[in-house]
C-alpha atoms as a PDB file:
ATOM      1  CA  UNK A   1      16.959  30.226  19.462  1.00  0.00           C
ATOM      2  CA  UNK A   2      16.675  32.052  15.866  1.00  0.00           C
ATOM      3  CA  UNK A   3      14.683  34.854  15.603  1.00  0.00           C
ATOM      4  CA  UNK A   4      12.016  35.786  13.402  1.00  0.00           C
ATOM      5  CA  UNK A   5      11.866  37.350   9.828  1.00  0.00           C
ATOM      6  CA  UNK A   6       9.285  39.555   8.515  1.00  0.00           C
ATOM      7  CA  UNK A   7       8.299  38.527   4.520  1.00  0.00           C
ATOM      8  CA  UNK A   8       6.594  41.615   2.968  1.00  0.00           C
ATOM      9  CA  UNK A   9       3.406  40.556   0.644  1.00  0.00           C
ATOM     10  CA  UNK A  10       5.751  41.264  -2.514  1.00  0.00           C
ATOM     11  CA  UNK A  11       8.175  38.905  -1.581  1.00  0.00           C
ATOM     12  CA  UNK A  12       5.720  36.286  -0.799  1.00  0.00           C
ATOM     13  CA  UNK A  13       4.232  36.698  -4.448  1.00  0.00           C
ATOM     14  CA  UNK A  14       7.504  36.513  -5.888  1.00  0.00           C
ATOM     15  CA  UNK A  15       8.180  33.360  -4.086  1.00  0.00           C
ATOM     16  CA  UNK A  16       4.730  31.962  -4.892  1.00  0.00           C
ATOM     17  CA  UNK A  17       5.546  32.460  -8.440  1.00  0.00           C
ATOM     18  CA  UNK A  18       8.605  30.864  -8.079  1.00  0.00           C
ATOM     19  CA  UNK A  19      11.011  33.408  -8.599  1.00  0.00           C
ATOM     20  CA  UNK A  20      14.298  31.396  -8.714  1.00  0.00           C
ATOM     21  CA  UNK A  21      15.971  34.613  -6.707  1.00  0.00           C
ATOM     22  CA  UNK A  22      13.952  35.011  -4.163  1.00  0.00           C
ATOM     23  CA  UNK A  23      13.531  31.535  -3.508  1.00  0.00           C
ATOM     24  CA  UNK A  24      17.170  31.201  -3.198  1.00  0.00           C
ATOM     25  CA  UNK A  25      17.585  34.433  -0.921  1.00  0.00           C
ATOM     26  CA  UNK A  26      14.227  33.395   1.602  1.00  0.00           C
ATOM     27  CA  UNK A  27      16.392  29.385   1.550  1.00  0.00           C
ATOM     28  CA  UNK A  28      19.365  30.894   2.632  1.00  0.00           C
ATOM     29  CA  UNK A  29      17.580  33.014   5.132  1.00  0.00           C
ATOM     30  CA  UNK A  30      15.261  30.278   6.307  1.00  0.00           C
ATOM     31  CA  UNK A  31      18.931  29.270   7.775  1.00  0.00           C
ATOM     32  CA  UNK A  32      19.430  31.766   9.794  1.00  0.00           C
ATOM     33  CA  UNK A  33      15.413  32.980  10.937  1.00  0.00           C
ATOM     34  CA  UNK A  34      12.348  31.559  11.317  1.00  0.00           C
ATOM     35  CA  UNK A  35      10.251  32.988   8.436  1.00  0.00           C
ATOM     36  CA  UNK A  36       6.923  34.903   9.398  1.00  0.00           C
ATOM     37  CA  UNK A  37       4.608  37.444   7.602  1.00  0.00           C
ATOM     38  CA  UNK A  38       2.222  39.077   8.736  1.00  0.00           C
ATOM     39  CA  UNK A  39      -1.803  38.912   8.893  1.00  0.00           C
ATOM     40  CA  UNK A  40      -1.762  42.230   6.473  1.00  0.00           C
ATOM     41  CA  UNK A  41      -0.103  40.092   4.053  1.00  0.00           C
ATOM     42  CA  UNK A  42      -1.856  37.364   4.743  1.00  0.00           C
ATOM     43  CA  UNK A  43      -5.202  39.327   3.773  1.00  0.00           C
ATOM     44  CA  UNK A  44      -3.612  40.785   0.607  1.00  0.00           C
ATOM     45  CA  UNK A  45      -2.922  37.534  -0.878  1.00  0.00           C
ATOM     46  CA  UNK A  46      -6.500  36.282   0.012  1.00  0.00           C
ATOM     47  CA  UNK A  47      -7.422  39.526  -1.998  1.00  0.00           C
ATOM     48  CA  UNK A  48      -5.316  38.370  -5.124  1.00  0.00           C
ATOM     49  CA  UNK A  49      -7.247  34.848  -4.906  1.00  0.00           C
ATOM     50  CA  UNK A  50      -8.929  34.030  -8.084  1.00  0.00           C
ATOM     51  CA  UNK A  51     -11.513  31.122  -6.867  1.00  0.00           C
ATOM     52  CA  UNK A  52     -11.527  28.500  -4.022  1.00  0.00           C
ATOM     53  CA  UNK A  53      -8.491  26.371  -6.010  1.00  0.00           C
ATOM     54  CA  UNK A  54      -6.147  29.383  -5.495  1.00  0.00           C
ATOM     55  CA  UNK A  55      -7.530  30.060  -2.144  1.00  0.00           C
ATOM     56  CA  UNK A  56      -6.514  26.454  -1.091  1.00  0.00           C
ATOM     57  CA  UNK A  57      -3.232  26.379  -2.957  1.00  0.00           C
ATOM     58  CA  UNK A  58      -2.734  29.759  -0.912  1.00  0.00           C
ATOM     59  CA  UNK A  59      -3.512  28.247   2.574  1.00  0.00           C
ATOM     60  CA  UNK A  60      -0.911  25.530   1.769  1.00  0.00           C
ATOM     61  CA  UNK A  61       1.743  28.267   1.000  1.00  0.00           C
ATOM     62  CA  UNK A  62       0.971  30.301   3.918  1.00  0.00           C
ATOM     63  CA  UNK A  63       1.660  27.264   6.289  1.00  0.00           C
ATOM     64  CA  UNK A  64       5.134  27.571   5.719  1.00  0.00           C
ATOM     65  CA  UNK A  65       4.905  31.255   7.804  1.00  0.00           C
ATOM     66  CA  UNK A  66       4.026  32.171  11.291  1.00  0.00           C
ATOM     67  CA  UNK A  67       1.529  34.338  11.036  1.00  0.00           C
ATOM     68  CA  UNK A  68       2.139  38.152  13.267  1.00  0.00           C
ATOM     69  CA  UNK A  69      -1.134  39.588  14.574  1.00  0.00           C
ATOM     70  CA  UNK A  70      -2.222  42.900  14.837  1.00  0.00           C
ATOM     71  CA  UNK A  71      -1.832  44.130  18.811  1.00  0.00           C
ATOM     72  CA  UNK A  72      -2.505  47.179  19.705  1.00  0.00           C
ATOM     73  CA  UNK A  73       1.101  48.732  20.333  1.00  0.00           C
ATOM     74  CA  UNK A  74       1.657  47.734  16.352  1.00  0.00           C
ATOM     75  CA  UNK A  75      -2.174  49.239  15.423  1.00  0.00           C
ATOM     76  CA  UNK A  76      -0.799  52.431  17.438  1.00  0.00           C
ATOM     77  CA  UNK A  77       2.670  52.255  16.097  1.00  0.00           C
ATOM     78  CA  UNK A  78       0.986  52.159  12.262  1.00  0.00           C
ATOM     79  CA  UNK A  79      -1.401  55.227  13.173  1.00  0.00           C
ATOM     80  CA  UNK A  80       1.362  57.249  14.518  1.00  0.00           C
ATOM     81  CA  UNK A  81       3.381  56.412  10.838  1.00  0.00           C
ATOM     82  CA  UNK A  82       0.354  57.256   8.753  1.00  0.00           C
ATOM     83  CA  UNK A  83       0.065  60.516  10.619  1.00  0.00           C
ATOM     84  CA  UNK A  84       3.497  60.980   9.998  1.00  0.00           C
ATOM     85  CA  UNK A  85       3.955  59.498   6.488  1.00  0.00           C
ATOM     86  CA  UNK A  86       0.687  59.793   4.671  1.00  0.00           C
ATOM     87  CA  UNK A  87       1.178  62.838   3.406  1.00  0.00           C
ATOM     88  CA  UNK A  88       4.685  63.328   2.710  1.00  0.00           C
ATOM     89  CA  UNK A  89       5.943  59.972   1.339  1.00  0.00           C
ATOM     90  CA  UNK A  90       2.480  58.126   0.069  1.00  0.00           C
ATOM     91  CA  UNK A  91       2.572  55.492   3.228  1.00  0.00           C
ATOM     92  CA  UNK A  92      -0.500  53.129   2.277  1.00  0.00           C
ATOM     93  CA  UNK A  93      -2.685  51.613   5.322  1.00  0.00           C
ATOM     94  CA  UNK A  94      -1.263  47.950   4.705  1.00  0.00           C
ATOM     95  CA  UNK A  95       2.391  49.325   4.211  1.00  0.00           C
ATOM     96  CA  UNK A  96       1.881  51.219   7.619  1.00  0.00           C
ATOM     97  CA  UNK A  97       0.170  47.990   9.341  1.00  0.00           C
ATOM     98  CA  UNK A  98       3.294  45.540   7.637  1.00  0.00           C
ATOM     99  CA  UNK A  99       5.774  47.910   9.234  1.00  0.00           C
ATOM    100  CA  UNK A 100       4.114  48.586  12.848  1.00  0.00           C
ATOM    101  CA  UNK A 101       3.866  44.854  13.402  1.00  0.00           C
ATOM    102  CA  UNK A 102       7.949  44.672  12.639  1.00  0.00           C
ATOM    103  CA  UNK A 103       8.595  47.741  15.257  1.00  0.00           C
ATOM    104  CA  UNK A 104       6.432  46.568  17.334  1.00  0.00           C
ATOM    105  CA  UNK A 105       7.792  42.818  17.757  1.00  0.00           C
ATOM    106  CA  UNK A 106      11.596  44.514  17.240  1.00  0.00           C
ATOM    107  CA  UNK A 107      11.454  41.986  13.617  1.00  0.00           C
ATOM    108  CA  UNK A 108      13.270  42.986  10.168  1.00  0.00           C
ATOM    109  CA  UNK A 109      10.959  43.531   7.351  1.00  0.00           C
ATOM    110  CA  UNK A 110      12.454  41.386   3.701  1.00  0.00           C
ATOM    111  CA  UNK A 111      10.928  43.243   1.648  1.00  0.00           C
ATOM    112  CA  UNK A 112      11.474  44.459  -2.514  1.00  0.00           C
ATOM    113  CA  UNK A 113       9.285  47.483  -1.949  1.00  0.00           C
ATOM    114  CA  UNK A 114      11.891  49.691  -0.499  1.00  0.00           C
ATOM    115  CA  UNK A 115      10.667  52.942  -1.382  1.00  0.00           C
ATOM    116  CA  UNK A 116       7.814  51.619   0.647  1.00  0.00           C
ATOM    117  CA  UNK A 117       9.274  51.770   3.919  1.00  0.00           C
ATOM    118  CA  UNK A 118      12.887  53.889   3.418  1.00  0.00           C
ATOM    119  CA  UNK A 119      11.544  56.345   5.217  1.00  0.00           C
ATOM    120  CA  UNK A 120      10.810  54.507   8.488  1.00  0.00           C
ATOM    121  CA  UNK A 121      13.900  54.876  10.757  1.00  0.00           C
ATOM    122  CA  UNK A 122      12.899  52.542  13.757  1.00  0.00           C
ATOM    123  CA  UNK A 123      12.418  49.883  10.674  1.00  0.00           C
ATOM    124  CA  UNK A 124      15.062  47.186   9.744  1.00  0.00           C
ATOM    125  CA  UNK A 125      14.945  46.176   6.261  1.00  0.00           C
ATOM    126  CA  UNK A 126      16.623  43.489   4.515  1.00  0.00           C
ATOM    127  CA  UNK A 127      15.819  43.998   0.625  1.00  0.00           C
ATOM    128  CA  UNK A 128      15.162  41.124  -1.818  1.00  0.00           C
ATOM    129  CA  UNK A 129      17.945  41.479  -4.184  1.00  0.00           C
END
């Protein structure tokens, strides 16, 4: 069975804009994984949603993913990086909520923001090149 990839909310932009590279890494990937995201992203793109056209358009896109939930071991992993990271490296809530749902569920995180998440040891990243 082929386990599951994290896509960070940058990468799903870029792909939603049709970035020719990313498309052609997340293809290539989609070969290997099953391709999730997470509901942080998920909520971030509803966020960038212009009117109920976009919002549509966006539900369409988003079909493609599984969507991760929240539990509570990947709501306590994010607290205990925010505690950690806040402060010294800038860690964001969403960035912190992205990256305890990939501990949690053992997952890689694709993702173009690596100054984001460098920092994280227990996180495995595969950057969009």
């Amino acid at each position: 069975m082929r386990s599951l990839v994290l896509i960070d909310t940058d990468v799903l932009i870029n792909l939603a804009h049709g970035d020719r590279k990313t498309i052609a890494q997340v293809d290539l990937l989609k070969n290997e994984r099953i391709l999730a995201t997470t509901i942080i992203s998920q909520m971030e793109m509803v966020v960038g949603c212009r009117d109920n056209h976009e919002l549509h358009t966006l539900g369409r896109f988003l079909s493609r993913f599984r969507i991760m939930a929240l539990s509570e071991s990947a709501g306590g992993i994010a607290a205990d990086l925010l505690q950690k990271f806040h402060l010294s490296h800038g860690l964001a809530i969403p960035d912190a909520l992205i990256a305890g749902i990939a501990i949690a569920e053992h997952l890689p995180l694709l993702t173009g923001n690596r100054r984001h998440y460098q920092f994280i040891e227990e996180l495995e990243l595969f950057l969009e090149t």
